[in-house]
N, C-alpha and C. Protein backbone atom coordinates (compact mmCIF):
# COMPACT_ATOMS: atom_id res chain seq x y z
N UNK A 1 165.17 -150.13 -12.73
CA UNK A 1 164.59 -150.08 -11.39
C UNK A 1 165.16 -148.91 -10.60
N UNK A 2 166.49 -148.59 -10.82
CA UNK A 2 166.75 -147.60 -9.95
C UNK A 2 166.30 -146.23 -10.50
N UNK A 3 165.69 -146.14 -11.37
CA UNK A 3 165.23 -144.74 -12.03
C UNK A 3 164.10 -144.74 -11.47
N UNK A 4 163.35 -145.69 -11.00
CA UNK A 4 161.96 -146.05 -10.45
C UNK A 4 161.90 -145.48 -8.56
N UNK A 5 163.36 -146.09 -8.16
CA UNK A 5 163.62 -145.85 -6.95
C UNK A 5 164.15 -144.21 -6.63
N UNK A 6 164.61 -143.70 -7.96
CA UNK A 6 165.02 -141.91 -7.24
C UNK A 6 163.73 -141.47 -7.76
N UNK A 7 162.85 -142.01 -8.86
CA UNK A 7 161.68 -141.23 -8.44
C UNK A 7 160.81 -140.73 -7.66
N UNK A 8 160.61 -142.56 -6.80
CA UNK A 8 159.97 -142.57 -5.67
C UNK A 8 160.36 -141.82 -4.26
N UNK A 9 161.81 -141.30 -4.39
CA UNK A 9 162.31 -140.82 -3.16
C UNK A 9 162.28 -139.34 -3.65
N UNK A 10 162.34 -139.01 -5.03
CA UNK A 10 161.93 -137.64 -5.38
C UNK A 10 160.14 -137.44 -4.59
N UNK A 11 159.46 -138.23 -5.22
CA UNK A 11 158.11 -138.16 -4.30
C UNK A 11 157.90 -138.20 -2.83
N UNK A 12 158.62 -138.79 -2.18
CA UNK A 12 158.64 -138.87 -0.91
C UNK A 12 159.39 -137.18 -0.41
N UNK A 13 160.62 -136.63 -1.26
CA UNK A 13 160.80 -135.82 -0.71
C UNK A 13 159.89 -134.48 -0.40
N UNK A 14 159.08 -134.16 -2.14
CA UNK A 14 157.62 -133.42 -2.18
C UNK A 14 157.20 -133.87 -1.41
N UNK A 15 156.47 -134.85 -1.07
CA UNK A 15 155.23 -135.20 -0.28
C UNK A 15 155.95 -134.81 1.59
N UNK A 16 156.95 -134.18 1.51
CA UNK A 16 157.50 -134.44 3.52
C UNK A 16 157.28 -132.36 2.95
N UNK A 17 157.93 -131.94 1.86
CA UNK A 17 157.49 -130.59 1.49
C UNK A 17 156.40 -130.07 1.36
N UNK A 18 155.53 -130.61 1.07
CA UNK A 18 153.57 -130.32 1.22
C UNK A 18 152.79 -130.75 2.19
N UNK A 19 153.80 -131.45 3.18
CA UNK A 19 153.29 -131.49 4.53
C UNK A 19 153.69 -130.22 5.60
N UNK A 20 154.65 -129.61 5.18
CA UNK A 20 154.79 -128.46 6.03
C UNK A 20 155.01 -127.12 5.50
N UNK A 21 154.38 -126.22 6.36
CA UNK A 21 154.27 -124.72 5.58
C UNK A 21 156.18 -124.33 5.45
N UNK A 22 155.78 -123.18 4.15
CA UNK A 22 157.78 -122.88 3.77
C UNK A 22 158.30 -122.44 4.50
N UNK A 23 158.01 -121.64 6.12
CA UNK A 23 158.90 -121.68 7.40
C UNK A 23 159.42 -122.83 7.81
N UNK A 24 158.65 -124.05 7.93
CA UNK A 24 158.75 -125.31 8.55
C UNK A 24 160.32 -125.58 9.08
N UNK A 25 160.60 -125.70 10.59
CA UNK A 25 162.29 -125.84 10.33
C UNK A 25 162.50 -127.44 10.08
N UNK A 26 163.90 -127.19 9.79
CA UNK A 26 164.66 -128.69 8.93
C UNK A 26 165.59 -129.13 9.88
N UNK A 27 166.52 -130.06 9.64
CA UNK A 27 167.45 -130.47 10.39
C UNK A 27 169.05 -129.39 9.74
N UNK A 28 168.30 -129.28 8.73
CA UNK A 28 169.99 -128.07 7.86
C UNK A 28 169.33 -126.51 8.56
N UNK A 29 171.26 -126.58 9.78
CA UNK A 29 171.05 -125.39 10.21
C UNK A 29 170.85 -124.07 9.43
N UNK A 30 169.77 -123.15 9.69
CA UNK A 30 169.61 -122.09 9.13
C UNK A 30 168.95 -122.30 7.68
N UNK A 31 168.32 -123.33 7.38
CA UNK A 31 167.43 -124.02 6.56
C UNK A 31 166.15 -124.10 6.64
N UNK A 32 164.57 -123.16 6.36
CA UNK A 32 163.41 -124.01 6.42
C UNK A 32 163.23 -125.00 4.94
N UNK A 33 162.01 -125.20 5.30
CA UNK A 33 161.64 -125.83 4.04
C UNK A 33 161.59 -125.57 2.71
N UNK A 34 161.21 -124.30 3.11
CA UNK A 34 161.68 -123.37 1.29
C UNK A 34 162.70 -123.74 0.87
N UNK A 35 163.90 -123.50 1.43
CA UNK A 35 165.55 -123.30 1.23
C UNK A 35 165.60 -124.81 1.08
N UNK A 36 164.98 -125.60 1.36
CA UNK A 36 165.79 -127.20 0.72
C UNK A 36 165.18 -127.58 -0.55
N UNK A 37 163.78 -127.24 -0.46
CA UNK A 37 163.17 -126.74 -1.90
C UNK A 37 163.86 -125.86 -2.78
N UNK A 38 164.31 -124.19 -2.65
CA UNK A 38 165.07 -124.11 -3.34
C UNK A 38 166.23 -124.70 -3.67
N UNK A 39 167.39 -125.51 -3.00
CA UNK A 39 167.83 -126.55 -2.90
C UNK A 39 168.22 -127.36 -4.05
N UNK A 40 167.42 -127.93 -4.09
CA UNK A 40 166.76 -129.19 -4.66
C UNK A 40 166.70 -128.46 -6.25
N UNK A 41 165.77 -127.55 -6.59
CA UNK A 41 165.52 -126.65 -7.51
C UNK A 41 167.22 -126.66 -8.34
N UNK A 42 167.80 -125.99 -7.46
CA UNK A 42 169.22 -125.48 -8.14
C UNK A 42 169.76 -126.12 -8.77
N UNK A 43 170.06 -127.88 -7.95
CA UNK A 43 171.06 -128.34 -8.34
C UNK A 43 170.36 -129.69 -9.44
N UNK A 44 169.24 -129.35 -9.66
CA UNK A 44 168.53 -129.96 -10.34
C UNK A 44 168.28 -129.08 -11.96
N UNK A 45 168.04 -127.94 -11.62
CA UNK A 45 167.82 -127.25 -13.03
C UNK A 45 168.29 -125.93 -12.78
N UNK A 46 169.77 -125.76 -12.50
CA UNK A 46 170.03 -124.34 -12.51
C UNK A 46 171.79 -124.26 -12.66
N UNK A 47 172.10 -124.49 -14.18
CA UNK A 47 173.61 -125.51 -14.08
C UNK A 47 174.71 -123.83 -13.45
N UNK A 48 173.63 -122.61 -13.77
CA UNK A 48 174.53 -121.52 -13.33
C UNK A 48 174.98 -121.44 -11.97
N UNK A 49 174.12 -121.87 -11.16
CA UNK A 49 174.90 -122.10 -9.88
C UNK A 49 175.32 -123.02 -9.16
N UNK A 50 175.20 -124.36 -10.09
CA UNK A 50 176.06 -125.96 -9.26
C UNK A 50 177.74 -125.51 -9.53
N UNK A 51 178.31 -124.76 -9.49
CA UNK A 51 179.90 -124.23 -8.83
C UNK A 51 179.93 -123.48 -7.84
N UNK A 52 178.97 -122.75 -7.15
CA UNK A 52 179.07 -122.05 -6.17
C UNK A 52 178.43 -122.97 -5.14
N UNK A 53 178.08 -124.22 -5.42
CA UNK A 53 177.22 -125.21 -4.83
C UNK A 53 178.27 -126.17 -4.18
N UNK A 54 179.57 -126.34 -4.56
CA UNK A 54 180.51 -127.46 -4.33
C UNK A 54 182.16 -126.90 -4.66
N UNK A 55 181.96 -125.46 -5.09
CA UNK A 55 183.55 -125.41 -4.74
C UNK A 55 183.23 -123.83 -3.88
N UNK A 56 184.45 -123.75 -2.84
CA UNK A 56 184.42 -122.95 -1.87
C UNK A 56 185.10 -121.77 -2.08
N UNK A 57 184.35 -121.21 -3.30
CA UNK A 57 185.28 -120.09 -4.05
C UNK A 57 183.92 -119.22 -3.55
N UNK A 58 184.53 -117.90 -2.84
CA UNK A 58 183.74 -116.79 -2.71
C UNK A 58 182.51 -116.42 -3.31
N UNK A 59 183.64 -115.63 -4.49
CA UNK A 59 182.72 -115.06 -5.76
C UNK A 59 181.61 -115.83 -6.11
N UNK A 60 182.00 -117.17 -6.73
CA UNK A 60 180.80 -118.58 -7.28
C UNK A 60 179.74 -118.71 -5.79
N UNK A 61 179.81 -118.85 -4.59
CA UNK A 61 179.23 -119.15 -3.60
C UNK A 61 177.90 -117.68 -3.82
N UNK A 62 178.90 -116.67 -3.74
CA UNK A 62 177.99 -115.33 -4.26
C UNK A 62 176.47 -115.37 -4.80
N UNK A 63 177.21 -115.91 -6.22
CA UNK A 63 176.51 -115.91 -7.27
C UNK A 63 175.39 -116.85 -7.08
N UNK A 64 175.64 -118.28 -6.09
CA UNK A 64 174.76 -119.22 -5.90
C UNK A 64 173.23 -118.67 -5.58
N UNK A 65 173.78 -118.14 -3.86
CA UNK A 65 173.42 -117.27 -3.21
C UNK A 65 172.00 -116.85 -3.67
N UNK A 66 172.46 -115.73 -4.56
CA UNK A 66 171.74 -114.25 -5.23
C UNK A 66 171.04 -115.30 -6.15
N UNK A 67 171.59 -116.20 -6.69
CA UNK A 67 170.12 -116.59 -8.40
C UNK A 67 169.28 -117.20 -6.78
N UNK A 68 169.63 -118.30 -5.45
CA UNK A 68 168.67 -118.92 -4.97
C UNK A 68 167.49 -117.86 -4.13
N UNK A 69 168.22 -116.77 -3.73
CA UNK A 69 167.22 -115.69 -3.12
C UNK A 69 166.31 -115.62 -3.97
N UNK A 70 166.99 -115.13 -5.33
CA UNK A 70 165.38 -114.50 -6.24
C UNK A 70 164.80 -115.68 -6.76
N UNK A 71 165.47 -117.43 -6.74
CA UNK A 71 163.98 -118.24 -7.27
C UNK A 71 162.95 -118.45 -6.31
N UNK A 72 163.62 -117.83 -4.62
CA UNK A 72 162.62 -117.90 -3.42
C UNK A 72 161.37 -117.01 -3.53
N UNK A 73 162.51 -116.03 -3.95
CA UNK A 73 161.27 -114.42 -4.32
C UNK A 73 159.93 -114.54 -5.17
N UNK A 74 160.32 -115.06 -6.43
CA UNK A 74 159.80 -115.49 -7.62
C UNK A 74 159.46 -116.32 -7.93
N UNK A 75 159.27 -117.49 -6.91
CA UNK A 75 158.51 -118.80 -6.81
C UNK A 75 157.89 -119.04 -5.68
N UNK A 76 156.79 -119.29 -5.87
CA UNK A 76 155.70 -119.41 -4.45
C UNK A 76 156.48 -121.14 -4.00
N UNK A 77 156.22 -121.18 -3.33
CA UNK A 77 155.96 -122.39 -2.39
C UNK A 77 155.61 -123.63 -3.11
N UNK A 78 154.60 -122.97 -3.25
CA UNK A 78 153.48 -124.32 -3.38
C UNK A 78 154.06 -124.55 -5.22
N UNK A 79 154.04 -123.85 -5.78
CA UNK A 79 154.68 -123.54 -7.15
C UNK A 79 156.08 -124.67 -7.36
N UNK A 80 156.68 -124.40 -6.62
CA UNK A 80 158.18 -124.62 -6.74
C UNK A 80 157.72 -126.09 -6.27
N UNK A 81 157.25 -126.29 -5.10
CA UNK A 81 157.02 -128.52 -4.87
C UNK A 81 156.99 -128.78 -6.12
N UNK A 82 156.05 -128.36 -6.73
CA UNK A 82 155.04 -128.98 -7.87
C UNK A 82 156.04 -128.97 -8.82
N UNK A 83 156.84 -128.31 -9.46
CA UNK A 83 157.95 -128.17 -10.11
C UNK A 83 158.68 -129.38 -9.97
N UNK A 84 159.28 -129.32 -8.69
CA UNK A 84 160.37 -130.68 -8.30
C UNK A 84 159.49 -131.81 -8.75
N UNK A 85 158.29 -132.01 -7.99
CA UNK A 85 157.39 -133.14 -8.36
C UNK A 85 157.66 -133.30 -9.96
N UNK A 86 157.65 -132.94 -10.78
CA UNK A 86 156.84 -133.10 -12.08
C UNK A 86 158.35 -133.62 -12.46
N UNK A 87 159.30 -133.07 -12.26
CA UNK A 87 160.80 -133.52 -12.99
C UNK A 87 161.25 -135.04 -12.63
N UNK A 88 162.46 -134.88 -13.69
CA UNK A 88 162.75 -136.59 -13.43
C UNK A 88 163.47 -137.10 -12.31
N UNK A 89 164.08 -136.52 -11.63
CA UNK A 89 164.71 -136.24 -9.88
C UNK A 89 166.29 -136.71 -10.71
N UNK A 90 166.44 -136.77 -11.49
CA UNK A 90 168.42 -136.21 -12.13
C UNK A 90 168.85 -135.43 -11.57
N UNK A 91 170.23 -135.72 -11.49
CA UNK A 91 170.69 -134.29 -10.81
C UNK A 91 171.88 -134.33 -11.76
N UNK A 92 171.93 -133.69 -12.66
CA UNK A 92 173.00 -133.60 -13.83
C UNK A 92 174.41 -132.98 -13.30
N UNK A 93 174.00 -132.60 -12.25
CA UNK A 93 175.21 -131.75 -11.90
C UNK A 93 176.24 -132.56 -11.14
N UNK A 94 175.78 -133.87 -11.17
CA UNK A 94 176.54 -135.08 -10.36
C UNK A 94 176.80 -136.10 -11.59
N UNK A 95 177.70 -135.95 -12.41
CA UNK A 95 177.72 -136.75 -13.57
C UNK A 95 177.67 -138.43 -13.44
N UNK A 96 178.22 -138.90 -12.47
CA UNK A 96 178.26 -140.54 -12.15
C UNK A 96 176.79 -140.90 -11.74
N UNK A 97 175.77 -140.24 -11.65
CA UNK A 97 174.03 -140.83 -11.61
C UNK A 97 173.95 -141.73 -12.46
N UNK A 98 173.61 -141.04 -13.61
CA UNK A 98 173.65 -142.00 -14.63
C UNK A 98 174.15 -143.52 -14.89
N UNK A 99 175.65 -143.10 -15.03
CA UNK A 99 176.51 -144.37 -15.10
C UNK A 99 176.81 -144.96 -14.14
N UNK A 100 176.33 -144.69 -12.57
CA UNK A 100 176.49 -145.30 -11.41
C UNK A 100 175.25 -146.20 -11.05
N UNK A 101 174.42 -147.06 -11.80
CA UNK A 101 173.33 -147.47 -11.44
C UNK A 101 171.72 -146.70 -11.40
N UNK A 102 172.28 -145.24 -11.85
CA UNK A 102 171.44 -143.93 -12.27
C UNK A 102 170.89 -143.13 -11.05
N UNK A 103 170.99 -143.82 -9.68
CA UNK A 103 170.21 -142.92 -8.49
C UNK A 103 171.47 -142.86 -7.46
N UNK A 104 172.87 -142.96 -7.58
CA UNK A 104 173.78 -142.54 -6.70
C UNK A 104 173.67 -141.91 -6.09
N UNK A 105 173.96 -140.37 -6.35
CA UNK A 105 174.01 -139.18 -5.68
C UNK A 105 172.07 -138.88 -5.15
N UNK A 106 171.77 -138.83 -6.25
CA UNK A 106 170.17 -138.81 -6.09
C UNK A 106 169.72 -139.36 -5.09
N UNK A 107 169.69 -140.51 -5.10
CA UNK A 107 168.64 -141.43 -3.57
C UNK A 107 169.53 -140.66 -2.24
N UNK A 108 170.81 -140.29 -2.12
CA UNK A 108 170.85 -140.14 -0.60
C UNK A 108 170.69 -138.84 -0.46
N UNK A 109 170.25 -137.69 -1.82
CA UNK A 109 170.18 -136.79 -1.56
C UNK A 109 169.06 -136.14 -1.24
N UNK A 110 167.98 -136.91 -1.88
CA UNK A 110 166.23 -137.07 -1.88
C UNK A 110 165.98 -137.53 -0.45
N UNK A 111 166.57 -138.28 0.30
CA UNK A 111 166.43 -139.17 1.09
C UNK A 111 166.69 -138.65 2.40
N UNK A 112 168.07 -137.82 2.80
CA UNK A 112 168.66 -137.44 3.90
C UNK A 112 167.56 -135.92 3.64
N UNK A 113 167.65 -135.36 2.79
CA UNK A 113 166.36 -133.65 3.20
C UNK A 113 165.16 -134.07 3.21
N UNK A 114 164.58 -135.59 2.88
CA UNK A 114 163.22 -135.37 3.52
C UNK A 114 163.29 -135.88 4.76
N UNK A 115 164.37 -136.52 5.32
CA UNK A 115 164.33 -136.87 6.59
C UNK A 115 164.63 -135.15 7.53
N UNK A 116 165.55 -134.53 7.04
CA UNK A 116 165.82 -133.21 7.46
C UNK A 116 164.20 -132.35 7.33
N UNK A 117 163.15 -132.87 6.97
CA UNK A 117 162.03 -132.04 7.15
C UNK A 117 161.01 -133.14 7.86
N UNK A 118 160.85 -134.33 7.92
CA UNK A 118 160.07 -135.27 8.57
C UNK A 118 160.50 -134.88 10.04
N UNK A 119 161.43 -135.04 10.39
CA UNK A 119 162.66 -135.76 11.62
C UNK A 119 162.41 -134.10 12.51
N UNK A 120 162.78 -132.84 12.34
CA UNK A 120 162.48 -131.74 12.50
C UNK A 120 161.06 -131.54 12.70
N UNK A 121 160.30 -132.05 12.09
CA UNK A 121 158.60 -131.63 12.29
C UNK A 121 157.58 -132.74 12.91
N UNK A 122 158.28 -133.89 13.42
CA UNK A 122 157.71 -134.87 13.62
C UNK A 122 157.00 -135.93 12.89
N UNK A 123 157.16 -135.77 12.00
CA UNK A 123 156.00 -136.13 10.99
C UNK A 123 156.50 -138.15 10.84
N UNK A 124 155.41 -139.03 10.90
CA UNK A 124 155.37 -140.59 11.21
C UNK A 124 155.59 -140.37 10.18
N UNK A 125 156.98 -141.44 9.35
CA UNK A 125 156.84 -142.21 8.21
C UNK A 125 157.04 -143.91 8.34
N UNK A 126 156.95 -144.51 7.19
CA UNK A 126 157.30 -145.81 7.22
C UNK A 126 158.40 -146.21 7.36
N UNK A 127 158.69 -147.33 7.62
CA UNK A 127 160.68 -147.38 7.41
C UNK A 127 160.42 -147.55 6.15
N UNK A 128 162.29 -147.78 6.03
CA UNK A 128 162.49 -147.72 4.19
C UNK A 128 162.39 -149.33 3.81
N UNK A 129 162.37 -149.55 2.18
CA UNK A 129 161.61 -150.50 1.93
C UNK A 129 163.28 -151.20 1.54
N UNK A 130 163.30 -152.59 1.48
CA UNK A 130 164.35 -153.35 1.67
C UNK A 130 165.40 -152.84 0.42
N UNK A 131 164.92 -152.67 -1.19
CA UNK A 131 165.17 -152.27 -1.95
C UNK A 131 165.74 -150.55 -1.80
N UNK A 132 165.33 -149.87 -1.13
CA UNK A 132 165.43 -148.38 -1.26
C UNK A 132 166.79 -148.53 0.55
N UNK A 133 166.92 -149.47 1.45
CA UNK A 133 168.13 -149.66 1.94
C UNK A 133 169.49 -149.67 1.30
N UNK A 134 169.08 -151.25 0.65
CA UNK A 134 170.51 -151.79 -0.39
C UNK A 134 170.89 -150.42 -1.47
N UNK A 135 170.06 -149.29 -1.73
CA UNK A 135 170.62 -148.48 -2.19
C UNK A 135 171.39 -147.69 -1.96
N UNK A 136 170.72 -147.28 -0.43
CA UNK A 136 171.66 -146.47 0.34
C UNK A 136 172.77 -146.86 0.81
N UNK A 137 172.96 -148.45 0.79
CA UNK A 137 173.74 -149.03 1.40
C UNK A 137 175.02 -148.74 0.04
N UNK A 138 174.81 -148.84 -1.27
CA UNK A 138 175.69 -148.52 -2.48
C UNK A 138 176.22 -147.23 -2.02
N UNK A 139 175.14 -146.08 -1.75
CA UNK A 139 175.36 -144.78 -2.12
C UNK A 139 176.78 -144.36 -0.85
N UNK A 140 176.68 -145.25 0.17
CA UNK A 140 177.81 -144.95 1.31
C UNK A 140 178.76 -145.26 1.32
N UNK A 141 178.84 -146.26 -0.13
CA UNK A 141 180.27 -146.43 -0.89
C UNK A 141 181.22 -145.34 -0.81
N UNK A 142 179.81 -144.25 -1.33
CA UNK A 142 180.66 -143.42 -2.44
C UNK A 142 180.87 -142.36 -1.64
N UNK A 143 179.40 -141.98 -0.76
CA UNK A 143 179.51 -140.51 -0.08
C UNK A 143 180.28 -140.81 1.46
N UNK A 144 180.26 -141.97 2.12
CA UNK A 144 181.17 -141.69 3.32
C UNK A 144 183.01 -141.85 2.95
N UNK A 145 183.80 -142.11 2.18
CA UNK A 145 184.66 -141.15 1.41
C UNK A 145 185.29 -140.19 1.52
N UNK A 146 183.93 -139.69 0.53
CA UNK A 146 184.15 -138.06 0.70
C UNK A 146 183.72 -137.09 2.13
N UNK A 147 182.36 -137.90 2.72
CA UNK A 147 182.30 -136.86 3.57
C UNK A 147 183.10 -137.06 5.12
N UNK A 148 183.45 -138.53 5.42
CA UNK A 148 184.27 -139.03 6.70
C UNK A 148 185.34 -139.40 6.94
N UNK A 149 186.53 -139.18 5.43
CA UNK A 149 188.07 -139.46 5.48
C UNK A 149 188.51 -138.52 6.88
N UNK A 150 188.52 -137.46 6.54
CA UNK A 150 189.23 -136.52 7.49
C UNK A 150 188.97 -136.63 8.76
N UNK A 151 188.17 -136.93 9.58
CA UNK A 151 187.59 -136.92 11.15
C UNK A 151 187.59 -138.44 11.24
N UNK A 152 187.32 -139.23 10.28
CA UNK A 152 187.20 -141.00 10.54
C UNK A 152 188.09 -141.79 9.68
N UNK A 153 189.53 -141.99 9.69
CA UNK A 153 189.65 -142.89 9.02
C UNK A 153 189.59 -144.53 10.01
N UNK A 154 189.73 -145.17 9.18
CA UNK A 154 189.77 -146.52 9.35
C UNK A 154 188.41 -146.71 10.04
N UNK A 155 187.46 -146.49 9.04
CA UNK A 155 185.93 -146.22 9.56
C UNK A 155 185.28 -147.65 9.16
N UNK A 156 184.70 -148.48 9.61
CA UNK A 156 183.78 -149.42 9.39
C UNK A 156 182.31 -149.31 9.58
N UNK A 157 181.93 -149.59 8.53
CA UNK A 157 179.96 -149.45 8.46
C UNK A 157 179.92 -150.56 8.63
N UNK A 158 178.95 -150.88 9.11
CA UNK A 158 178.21 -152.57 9.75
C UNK A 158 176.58 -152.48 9.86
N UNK A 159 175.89 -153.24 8.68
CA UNK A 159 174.44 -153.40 9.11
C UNK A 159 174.15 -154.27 9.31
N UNK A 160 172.38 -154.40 9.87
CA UNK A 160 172.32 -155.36 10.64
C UNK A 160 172.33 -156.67 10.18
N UNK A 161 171.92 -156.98 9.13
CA UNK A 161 172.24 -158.16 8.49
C UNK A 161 173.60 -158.81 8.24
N UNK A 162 174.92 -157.88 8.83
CA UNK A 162 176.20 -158.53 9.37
C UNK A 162 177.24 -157.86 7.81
N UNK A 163 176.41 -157.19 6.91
CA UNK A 163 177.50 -156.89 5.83
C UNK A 163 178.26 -155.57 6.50
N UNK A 164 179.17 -155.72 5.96
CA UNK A 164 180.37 -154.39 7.16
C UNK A 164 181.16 -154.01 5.39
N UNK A 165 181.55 -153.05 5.63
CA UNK A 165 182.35 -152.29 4.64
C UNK A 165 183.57 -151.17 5.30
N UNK A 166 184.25 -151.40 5.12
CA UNK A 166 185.28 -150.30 5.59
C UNK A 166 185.47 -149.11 4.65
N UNK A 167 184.71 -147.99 5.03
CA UNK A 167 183.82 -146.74 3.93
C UNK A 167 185.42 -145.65 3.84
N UNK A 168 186.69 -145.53 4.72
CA UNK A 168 187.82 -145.04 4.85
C UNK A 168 189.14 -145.63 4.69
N UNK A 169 190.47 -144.81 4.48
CA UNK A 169 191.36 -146.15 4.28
C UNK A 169 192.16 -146.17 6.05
N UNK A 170 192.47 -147.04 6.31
CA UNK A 170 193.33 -146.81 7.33
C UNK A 170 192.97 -147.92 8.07
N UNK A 171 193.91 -148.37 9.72
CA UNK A 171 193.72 -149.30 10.11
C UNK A 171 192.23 -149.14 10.72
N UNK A 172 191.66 -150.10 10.73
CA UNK A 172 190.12 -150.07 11.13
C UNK A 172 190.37 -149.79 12.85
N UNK A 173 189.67 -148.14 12.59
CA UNK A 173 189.53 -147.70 14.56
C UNK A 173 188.41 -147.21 15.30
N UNK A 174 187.18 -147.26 14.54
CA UNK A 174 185.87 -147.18 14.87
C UNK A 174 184.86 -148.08 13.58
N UNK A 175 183.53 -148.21 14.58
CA UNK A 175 182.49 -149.08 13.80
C UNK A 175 181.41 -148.35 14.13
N UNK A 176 180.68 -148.04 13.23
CA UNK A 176 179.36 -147.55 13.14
C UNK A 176 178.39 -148.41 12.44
N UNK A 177 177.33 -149.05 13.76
CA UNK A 177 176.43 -150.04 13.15
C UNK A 177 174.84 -149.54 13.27
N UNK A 178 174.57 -149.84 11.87
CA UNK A 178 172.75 -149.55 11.81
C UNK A 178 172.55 -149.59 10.04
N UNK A 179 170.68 -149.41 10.12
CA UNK A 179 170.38 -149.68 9.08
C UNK A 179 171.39 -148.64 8.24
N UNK A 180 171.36 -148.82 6.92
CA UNK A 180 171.77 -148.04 5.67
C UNK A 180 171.15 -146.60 6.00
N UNK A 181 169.84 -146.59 5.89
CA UNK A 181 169.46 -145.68 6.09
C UNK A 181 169.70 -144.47 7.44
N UNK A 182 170.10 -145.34 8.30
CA UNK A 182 170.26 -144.72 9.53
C UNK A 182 172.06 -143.82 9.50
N UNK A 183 172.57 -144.82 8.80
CA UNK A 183 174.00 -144.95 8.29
C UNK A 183 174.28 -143.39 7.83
N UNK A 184 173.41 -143.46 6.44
CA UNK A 184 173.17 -142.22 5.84
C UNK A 184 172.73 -140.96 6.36
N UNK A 185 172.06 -141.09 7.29
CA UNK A 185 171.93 -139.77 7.78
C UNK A 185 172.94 -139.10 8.39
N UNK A 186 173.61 -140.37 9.35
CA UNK A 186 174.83 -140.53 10.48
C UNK A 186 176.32 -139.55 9.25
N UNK A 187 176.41 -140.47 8.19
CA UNK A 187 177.40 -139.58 7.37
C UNK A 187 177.17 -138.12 6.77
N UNK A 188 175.52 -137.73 7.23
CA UNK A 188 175.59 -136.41 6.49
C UNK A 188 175.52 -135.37 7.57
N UNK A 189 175.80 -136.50 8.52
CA UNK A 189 175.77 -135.23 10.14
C UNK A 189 174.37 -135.07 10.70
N UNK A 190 173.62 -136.15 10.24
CA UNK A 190 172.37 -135.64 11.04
C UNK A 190 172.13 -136.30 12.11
N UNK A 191 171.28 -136.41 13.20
CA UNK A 191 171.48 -137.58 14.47
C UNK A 191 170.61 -138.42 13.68
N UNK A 192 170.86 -140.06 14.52
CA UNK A 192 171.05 -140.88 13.77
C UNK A 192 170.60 -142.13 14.96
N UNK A 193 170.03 -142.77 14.31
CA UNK A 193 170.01 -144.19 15.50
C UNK A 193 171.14 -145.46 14.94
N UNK A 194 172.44 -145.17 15.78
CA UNK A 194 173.22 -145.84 15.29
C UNK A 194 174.35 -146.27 16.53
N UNK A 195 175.09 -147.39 16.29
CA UNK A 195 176.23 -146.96 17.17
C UNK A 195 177.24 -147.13 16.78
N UNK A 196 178.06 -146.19 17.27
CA UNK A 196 179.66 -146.00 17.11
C UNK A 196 180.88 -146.80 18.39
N UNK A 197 181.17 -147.37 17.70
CA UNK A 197 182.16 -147.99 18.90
C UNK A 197 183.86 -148.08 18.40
N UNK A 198 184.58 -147.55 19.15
CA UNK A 198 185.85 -147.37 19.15
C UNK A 198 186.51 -148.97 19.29
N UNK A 199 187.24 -148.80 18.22
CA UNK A 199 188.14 -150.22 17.71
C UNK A 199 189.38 -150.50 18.69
């Protein structure tokens, strides 16, 4: 089922990408729609530049860089959706997918850039479906961690259905309550319908 569920959020992410032309702006500063498309592209089928993608080494960042300019150059638009569309939405370059229930990294990554192109362009979607929550709700296991130790410890997530997780280590000194989904955006820095309240 969860190979079923990063598909579907692979589709959802195309389908928020073929709703807006490749200027379209995003919520990732200095990002249109192309650039999360190329994006997406890289760290999906381009293992030469997933090190300049996640370690903050110059040179490798370089190199990222320069291969993502020329698949912009050398891939139309409309070309490159259709591409993402057709693949299996893996992202190999995140080895725990697989063995993590298979859509870890995947669902919040499919998930938070099509909101970064919906959310930016206005565009009505549905809420998320109860199943494609409880995922995100896994995936904030893993990614608030890594992305909210340093600025949040002793961080508590709380949704509305009353399950709370303490996502940092330390004495519990803030709570951030809302859906999973809302959660997720909130940890990747995007605004967020959520609240934060000091412990």
């Amino acid at each position: 089922m969860s190979r079923e569920l990063r598909r579907e959020a692979l589709q959802a992410f195309c389908d928020a990408l073929d709703a807006v032309a490749p200027d379209a702006p995003t919520l990732c500063e200095g990002w249109d729609a192309h650039d999360l498309a190329v994006h997406l592209w890289v760290i999906t089928h381009d293992p030469l530049s997933w090190p300049g993608e996640f370690l903050p080494i110059t040179p490798l960042r370089r190199l990222t860089r320069r291969r993502a300019r020329r698949l912009r150059t050398e891939r139309p638009y409309s070309a490159l959706v259709a591409a993402l569309r057709a693949g299996s939405g893996a992202i190999a370059c995140m080895p725990g997918d697989e063995r993590l229930e298979g859509c870890r990294h995947a669902i919040g990554e499919y998930f938070v850039h099509t909101q970064d192109i919906v959310r930016a362009n206005g565009i009505e979607q549905r809420p998320p479906a109860l199943e494609l929550e409880n995922a995100l709700w896994r995936r904030l296991g893993v990614a608030t961690p890594v992305l909210k130790w340093r600025d949040h410890p002793g961080l508590l997530l709380t949704r509305p259905d009353g399950l709370t997780a303490q996502a940092t280590r330390g004495r519990p000194r803030t709570r951030v309550s809302g859906s999973p989904s809302e959660l997720m955006c909130w940890v990747y820095g995007r605004p967020a319908d959520v609240c934060v309240e000091r412990l």
